[in-house]
C-alpha atoms as a PDB file:
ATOM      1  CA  UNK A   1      35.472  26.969  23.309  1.00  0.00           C
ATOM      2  CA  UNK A   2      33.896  23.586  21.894  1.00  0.00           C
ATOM      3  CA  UNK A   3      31.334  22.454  23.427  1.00  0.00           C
ATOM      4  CA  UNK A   4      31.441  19.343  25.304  1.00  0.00           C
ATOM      5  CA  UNK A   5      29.160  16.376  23.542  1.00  0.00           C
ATOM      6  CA  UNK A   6      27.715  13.721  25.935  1.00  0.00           C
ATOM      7  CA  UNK A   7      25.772  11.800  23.864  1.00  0.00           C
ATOM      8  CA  UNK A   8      26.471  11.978  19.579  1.00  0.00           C
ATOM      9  CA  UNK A   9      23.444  13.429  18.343  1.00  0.00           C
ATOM     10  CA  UNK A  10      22.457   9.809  16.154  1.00  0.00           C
ATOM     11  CA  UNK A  11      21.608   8.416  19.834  1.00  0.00           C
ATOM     12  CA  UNK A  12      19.510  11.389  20.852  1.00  0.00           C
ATOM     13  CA  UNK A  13      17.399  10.927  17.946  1.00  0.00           C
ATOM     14  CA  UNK A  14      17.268   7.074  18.905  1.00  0.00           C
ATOM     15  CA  UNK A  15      15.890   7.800  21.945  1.00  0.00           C
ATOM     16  CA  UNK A  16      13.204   9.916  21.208  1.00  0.00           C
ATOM     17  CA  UNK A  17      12.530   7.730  18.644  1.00  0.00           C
ATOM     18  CA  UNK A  18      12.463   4.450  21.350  1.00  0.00           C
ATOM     19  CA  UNK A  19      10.137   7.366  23.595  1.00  0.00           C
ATOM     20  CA  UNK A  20       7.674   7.981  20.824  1.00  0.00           C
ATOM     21  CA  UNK A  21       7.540   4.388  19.182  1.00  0.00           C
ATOM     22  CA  UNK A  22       6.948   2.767  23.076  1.00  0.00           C
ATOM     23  CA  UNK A  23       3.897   5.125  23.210  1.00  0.00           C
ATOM     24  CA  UNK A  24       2.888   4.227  19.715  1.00  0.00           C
ATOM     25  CA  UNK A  25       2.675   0.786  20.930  1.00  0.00           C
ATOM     26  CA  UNK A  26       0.745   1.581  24.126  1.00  0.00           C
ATOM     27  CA  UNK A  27      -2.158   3.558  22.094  1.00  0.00           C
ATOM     28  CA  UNK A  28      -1.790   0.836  19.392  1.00  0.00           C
ATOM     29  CA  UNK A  29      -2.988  -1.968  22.282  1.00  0.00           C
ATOM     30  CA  UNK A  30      -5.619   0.338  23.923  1.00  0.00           C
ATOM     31  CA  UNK A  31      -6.995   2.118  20.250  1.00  0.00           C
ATOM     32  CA  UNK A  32      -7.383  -1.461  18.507  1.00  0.00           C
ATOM     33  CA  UNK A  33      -9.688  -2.348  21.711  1.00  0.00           C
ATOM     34  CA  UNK A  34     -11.563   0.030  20.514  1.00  0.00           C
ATOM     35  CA  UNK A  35     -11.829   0.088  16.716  1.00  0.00           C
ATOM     36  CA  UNK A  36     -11.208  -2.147  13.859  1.00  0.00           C
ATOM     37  CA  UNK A  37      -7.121  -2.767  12.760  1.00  0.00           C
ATOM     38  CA  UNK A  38      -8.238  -1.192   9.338  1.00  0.00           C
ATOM     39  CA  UNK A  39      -9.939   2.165  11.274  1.00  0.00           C
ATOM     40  CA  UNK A  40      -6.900   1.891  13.251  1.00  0.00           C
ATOM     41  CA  UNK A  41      -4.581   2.346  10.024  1.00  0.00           C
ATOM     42  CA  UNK A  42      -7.002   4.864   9.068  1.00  0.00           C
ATOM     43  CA  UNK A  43      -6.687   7.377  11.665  1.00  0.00           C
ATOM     44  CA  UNK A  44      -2.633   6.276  12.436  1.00  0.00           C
ATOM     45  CA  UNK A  45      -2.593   7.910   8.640  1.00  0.00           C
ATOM     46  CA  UNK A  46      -4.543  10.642   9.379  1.00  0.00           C
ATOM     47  CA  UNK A  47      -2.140  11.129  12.246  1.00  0.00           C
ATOM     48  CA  UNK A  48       1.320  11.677  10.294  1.00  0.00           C
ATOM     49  CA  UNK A  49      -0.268  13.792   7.416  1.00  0.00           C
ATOM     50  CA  UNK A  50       0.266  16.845  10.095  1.00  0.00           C
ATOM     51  CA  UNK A  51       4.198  15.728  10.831  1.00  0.00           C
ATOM     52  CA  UNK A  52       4.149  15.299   6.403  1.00  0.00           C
ATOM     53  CA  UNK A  53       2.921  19.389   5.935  1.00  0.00           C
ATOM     54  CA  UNK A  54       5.351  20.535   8.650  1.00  0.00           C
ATOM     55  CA  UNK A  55       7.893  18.595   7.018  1.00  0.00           C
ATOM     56  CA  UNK A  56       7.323  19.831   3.525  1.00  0.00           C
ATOM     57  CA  UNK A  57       7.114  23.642   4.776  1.00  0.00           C
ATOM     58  CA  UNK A  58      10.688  22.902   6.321  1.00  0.00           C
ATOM     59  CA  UNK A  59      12.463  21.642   2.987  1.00  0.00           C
ATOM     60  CA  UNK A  60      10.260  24.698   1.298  1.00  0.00           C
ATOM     61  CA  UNK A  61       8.352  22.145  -0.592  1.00  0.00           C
ATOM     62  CA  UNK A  62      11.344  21.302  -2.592  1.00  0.00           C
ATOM     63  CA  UNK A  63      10.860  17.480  -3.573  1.00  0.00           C
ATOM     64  CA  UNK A  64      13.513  15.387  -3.980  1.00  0.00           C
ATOM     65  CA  UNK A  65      14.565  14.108  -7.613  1.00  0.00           C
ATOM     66  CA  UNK A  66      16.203  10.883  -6.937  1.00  0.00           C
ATOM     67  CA  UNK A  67      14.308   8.334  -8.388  1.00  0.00           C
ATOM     68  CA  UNK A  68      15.386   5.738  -6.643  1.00  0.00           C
ATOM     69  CA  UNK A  69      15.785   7.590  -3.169  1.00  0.00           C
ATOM     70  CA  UNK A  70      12.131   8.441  -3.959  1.00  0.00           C
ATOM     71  CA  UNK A  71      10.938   4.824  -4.597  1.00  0.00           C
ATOM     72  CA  UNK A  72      12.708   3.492  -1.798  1.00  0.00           C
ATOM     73  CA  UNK A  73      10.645   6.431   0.144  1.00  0.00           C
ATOM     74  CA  UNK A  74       7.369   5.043  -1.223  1.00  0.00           C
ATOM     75  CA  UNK A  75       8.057   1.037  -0.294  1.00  0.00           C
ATOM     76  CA  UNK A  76       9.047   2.144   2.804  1.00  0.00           C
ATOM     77  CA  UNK A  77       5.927   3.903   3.133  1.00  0.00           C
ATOM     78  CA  UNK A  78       3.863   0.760   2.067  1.00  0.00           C
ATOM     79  CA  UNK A  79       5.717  -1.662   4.305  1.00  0.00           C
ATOM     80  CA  UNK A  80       5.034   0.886   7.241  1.00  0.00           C
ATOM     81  CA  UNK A  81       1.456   0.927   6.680  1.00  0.00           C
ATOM     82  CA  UNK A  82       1.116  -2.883   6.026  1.00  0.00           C
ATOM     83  CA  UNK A  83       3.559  -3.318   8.995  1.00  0.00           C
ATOM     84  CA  UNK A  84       1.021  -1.315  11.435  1.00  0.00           C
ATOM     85  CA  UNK A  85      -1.980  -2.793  10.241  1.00  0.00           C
ATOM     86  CA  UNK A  86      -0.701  -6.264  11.057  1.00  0.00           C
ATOM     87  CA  UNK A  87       0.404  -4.748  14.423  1.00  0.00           C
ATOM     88  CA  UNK A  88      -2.620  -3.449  14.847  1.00  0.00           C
ATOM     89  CA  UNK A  89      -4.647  -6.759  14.025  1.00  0.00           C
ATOM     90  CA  UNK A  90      -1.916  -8.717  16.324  1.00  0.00           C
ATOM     91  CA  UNK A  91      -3.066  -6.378  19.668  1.00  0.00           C
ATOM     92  CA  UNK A  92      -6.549  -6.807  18.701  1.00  0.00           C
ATOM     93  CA  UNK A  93      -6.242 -10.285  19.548  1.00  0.00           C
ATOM     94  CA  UNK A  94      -3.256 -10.682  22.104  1.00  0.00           C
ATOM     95  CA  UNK A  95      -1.483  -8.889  24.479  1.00  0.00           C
ATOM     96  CA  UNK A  96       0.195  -5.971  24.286  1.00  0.00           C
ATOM     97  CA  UNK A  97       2.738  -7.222  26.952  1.00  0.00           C
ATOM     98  CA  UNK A  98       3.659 -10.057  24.242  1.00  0.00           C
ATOM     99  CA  UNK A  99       3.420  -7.988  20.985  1.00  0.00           C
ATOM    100  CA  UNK A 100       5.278  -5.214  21.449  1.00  0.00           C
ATOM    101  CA  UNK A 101       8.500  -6.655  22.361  1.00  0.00           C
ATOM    102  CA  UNK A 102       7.876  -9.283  19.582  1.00  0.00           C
ATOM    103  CA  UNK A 103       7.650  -6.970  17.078  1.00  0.00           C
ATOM    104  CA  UNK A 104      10.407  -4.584  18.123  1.00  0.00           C
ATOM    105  CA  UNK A 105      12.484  -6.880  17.124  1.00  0.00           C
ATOM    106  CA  UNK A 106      12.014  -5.833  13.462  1.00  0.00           C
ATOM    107  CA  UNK A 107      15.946  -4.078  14.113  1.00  0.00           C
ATOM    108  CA  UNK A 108      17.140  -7.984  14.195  1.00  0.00           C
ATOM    109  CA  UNK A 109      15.769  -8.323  10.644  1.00  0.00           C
ATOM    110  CA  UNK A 110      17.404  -5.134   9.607  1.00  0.00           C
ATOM    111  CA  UNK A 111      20.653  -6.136  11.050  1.00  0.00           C
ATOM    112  CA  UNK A 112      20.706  -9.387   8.955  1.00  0.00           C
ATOM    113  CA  UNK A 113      19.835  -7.246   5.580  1.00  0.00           C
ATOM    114  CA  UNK A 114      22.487  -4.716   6.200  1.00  0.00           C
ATOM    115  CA  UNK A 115      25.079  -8.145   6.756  1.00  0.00           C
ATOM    116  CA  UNK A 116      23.913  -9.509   3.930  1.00  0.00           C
ATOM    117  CA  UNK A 117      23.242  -6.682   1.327  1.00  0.00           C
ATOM    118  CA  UNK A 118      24.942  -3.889   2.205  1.00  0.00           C
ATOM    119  CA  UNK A 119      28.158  -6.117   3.446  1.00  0.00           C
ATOM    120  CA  UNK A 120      28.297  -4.600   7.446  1.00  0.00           C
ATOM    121  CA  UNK A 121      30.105  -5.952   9.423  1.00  0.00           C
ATOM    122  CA  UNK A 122      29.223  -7.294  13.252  1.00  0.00           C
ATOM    123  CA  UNK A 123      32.175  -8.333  15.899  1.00  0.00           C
ATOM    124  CA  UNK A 124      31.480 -10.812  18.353  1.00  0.00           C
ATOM    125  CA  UNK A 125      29.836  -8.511  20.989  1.00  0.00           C
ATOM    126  CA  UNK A 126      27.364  -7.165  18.506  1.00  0.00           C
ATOM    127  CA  UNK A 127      26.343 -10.837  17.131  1.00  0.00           C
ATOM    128  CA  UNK A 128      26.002 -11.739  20.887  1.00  0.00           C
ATOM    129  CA  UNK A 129      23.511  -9.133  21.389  1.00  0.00           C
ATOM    130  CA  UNK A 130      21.424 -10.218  18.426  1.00  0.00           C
ATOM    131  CA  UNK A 131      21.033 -13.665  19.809  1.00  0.00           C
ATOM    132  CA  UNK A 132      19.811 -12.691  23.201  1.00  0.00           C
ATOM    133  CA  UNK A 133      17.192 -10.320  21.429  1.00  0.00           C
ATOM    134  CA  UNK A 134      16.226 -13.110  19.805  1.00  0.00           C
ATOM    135  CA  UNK A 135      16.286 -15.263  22.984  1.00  0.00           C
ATOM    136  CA  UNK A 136      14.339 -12.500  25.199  1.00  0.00           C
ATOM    137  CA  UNK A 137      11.432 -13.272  22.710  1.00  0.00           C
ATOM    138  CA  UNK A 138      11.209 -16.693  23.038  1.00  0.00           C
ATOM    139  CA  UNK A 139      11.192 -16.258  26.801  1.00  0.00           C
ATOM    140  CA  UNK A 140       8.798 -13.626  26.878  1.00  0.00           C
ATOM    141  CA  UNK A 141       6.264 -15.558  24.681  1.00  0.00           C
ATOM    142  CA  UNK A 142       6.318 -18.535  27.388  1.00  0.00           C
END
C-alpha cells in the first residue's frame, strides 16, 4: 500500500528551512547588540563548521569533482558570508522588525535571475505575488 503524501517533501524542507532561517534572524538582531558584525560573522562560521563535519561523514568524505558545481559551491559560500555580515551590520544599527523582512526578500532577486538566465517561466499568479512582496516592503519600511 503507498503511502499517502500530504505535503511533497521539497516543501518540508522549505519549511524547516523558513523555521531555522526566522531564528537565524532573531539571534542575528539580539547577537549583533552584543558584538561587533565582523565577531558576529566570526562565530556564525564557527557555527556551521559542526553541520560541514557531519555533512562530510555522511557523503564518506567523498568530494565532489565537478569543477564548476564546486566553484559555484565556493561563490555561494562567499556571497553567504558577505551576505550575513551586511545583515549583521544592518541589525546593528536598525531594527530587526524592519530588516528581516527586507532582506528575506533576497527569493525576489532569485526569481528575476532564474527568468532571466535560466529562461523560467512565471504565469500571472506567480508575477502577482512577486509584486506584493515587493510592495509589503515598502509598507513595512514606512
Amino acid at each position: 500500500m503507498e503511502k499517502l503524501k500530504l505535503f511533497p517533501k521539497w516543501l518540508i524542507y522549505a519549511i524547516i528551512a523558513l523555521l531555522w532561517w526566522g531564528i537565524f534572524g532573531f539571534l542575528g538582531k539580539v547577537g549583533s547588540d552584543r558584538i561587533s558584525p565582523s565577531q558576529m560573522q566570526i562565530f556564525f562560521t564557527l557555527g556551521m563548521v559542526p553541520v560541514a563535519v557531519v555533512c562530510a561523514f555522511r557523503i564518506k568524505f567523498r568530494i565532489a569533482t565537478d569543477k564548476l558545481g564546486v566553484g559555484y559551491s565556493v561563490l555561494m559560500g562567499i556571497l553567504a558570508a558577505l551576505g550575513s555580515l551586511a545583515f549583521f551590520a544592518a541589525m546593528k544599527s536598525g531594527k530587526a522588525s524592519l530588516i528581516a523582512p527586507a532582506t528575506s526578500l533576497y527569493p525576489a532577486l532569485t526569481v528575476i535571475l532564474a527568468v532571466v538566465i535560466l529562461k523560467e517561466k512565471l504565469n500571472k499568479v506567480q508575477l502577482f505575488g512577486l509584486f506584493l512582496a515587493l510592495v509589503a516592503i515598502v509598507i513595512l519600511s514606512m
